[in-house]
Protein backbone atom coordinates (compact mmCIF):
# COMPACT_ATOMS: atom_id res chain seq x y z
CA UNK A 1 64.40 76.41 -77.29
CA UNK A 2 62.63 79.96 -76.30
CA UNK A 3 58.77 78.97 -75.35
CA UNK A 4 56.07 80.73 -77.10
CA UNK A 5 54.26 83.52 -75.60
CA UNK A 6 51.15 84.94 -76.21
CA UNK A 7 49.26 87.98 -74.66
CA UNK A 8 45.77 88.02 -74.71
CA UNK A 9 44.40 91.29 -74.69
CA UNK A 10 40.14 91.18 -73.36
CA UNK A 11 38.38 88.59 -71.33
CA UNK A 12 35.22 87.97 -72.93
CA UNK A 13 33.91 84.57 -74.25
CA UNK A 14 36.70 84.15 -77.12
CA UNK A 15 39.12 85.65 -75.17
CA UNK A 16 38.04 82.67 -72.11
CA UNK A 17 38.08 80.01 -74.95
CA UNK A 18 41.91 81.05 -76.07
CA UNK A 19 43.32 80.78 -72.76
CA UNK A 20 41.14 78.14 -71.10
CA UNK A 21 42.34 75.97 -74.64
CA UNK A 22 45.92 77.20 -74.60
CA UNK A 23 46.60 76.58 -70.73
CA UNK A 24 47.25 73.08 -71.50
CA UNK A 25 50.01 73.62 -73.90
CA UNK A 26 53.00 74.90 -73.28
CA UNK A 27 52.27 77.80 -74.48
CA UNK A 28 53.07 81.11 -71.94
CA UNK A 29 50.72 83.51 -71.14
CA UNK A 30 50.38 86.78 -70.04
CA UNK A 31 46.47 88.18 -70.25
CA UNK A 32 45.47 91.54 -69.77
CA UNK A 33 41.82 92.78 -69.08
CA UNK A 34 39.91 95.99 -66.77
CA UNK A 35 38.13 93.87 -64.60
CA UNK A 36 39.88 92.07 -61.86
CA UNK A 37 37.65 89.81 -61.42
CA UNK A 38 37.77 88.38 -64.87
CA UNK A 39 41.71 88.63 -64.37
CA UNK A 40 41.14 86.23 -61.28
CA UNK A 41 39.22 83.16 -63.02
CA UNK A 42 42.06 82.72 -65.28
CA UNK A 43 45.17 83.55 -62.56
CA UNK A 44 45.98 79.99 -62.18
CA UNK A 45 45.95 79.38 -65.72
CA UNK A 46 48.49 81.78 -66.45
CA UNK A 47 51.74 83.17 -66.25
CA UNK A 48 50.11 86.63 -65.78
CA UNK A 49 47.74 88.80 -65.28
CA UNK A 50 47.78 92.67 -65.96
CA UNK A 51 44.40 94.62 -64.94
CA UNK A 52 45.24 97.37 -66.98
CA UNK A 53 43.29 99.08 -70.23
CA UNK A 54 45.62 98.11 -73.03
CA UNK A 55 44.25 101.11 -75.63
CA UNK A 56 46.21 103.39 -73.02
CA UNK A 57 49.36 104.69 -75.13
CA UNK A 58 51.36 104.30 -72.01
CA UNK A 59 50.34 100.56 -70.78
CA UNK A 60 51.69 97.99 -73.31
CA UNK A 61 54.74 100.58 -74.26
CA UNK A 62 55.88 99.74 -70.38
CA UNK A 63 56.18 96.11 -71.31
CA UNK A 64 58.25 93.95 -73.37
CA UNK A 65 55.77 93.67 -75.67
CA UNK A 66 57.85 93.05 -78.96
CA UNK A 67 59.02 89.48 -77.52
CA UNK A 68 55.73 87.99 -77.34
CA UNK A 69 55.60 85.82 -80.28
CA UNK A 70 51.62 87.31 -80.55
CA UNK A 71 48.47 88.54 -78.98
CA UNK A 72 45.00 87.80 -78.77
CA UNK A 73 42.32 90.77 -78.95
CA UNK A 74 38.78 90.46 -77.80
CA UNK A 75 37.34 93.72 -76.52
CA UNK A 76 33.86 92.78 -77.50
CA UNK A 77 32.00 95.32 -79.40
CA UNK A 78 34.17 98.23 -78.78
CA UNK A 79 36.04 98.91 -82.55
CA UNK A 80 37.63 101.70 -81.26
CA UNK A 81 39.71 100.10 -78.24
CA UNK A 82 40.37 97.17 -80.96
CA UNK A 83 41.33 99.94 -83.85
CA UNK A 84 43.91 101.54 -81.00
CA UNK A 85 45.27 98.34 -79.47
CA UNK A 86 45.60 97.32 -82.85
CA UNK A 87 48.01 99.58 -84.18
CA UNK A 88 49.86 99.71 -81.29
CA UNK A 89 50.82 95.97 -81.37
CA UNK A 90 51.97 96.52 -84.56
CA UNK A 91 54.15 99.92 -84.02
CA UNK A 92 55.82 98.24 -80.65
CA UNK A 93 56.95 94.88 -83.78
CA UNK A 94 54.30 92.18 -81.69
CA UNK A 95 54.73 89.59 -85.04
CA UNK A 96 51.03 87.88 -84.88
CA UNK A 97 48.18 90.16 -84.02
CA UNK A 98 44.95 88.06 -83.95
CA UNK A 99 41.75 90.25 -83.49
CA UNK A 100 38.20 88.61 -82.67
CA UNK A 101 35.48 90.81 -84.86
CA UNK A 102 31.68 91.57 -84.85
CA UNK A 103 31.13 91.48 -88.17
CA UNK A 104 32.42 91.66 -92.20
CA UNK A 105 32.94 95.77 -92.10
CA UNK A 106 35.01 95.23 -88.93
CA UNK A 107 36.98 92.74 -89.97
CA UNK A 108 37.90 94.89 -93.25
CA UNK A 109 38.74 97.79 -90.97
CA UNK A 110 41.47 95.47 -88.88
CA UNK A 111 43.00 93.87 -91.72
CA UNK A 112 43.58 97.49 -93.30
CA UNK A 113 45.23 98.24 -89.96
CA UNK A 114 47.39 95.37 -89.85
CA UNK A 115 46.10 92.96 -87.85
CA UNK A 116 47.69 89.19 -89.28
CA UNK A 117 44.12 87.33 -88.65
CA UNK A 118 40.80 88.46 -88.21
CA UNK A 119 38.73 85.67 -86.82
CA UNK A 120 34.63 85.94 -86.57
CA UNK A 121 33.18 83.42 -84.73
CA UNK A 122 29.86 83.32 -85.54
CA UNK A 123 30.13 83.74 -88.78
CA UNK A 124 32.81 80.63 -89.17
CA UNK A 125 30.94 78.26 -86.31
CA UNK A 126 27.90 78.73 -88.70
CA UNK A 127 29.98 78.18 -91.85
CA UNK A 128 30.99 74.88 -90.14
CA UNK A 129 27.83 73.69 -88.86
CA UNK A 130 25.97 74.30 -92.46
CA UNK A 131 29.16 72.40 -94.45
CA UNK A 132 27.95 69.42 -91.90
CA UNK A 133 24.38 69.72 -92.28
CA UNK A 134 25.55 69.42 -96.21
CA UNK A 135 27.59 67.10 -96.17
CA UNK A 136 25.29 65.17 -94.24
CA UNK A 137 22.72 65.55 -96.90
CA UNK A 138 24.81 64.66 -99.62
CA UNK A 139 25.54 61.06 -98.20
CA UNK A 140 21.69 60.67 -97.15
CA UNK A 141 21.00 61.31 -100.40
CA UNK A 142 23.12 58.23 -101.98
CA UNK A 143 21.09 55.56 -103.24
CA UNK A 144 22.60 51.90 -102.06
CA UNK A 145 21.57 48.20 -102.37
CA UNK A 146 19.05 47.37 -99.56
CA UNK A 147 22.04 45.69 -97.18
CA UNK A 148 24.08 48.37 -97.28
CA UNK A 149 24.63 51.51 -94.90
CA UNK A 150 26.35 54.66 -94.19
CA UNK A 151 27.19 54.98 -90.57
CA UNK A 152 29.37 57.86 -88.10
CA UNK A 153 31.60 56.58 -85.46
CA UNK A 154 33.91 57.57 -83.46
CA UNK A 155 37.31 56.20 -84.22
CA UNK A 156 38.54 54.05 -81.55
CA UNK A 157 41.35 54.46 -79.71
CA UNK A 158 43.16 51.20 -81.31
CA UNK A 159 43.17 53.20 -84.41
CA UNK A 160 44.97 55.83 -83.17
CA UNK A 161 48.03 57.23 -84.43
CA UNK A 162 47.77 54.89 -87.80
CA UNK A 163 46.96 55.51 -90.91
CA UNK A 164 43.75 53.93 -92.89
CA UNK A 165 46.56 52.17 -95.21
CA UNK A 166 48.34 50.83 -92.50
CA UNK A 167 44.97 49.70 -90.51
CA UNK A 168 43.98 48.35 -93.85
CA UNK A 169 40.17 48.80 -92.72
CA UNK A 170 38.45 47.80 -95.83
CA UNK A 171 40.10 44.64 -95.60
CA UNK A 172 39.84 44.18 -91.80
CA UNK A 173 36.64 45.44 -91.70
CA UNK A 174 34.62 45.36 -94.82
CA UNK A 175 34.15 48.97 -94.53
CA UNK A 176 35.09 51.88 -96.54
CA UNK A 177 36.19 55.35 -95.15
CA UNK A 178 34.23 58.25 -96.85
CA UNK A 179 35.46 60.99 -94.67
CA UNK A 180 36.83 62.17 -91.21
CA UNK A 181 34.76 64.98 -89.06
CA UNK A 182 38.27 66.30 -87.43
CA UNK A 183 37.95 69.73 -85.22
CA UNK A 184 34.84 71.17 -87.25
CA UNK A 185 36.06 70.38 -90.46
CA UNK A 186 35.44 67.24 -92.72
CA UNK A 187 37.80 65.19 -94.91
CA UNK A 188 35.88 63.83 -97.83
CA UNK A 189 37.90 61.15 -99.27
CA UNK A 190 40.86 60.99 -96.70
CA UNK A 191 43.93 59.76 -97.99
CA UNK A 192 44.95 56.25 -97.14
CA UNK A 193 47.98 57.74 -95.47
CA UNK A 194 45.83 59.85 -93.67
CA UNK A 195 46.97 59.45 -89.76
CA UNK A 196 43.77 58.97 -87.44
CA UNK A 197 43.90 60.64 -84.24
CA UNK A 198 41.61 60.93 -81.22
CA UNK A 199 38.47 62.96 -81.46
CA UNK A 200 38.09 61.73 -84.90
CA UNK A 201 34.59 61.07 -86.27
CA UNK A 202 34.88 58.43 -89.43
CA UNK A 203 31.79 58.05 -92.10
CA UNK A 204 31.46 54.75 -93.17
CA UNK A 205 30.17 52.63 -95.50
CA UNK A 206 29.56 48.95 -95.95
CA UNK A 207 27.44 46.33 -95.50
CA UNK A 208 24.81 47.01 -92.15
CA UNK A 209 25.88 43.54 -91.05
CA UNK A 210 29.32 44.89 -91.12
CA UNK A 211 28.75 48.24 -90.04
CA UNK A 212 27.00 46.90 -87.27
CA UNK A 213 29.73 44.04 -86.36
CA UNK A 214 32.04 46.98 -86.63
CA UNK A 215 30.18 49.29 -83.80
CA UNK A 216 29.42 46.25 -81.50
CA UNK A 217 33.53 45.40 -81.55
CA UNK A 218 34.46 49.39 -80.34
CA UNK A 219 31.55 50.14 -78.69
């Protein structure tokens, strides 16, 4: 089977975060940027580099661009390199065009021009952060007997790779799953067939002696 391949198209803080995340997957790279020096951090990360300035006509029409399965874009705050590379990715058949934007009118502008995702950073990191500020309210503000608790903890690694079913953790335990924190987003209500996985943050409830039995046996 043909590996993926992505080319990632700007250097700057997303642009580091995409291939810093995706060096460890099997995922191919080839990453393209002006300044050399940002080109070298990432070298040995990569299958590629090309120190090049891709809104050039004649720079990504000289590769084989149409066989990487997508690209990255993150040329900061410059629309107009984003508006040109853009367009081009999409004449020369690229398939996934992801584009990093500044803000709402910019990411109207990309979509209109094709681009397949238009991701804002800020925008969504905040979106994420206030759904778990509220979601943290909206437990706090559950009224329970006196002995009993709602708790966060990390799901240990005995758990992992089984479901809450198969774990049977309210019987086990004494505990009750309310939700999963999994990559910046939150499960309310998981499903018992719900597969737990490392990196998982489970909200609990039960009784505190429980609860606390519970963290003293995975701590």
């Amino acid at each position: 089977m043909k590996k993926q391949s992505y080319i990632v198209i700007g250097l700057n803080d997303f642009g580091k975060h995409i291939v810093h995340a995706l060096s460890s997957t099997p995922i191919e790279l080839l990453v393209m940027d002006r300044d050399p020096n940002r080109l070298e951090e990432v070298a040995d990360l990569v299958l590629d580099t090309v120190c090049a300035d891709a809104a050039d006509p004649d720079v990504l029409s000289q590769l084989s661009i149409a066989s990487f399965d997508g690209a990255v874009i993150d040329t900061a705050h410059d629309l107009e390199r984003k508006v040109l590379i853009t367009m081009q990715l999409k004449e020369l058949g690229v398939p996934s065009i992801i584009v990093k934007a500044t803000n709402e009118l910019e990411a109207r502008v990309l979509h209109r021009l094709g681009a397949d995702r238009v991701v804002q950073p800020d925008r969504e990191a905040g979106l994420r952060v206030a759904n778990h500020i509220a979601k943290q309210k909206y437990f706090e503000a559950i009224e329970l007997p006196q002995n009993y608790g709602i708790t966060e903890h990390a799901v240990p690694s005995a758990w992992f790779g089984r479901s809450i079913r198969q774990l049977d953790i309210r019987a086990q335990y004494g505990v009750t799953v309310l939700g999963i924190h999994r990559e910046g987003d939150f499960l309310l209500n998981p499903s018992p067939d719900l597969i737990l996985q490392s990196g998982d943050i489970a909200v609990l409830l039960g009784e505190t002696g429980q609860l606390n039995g519970l963290h003293d046996r995975f701590a």
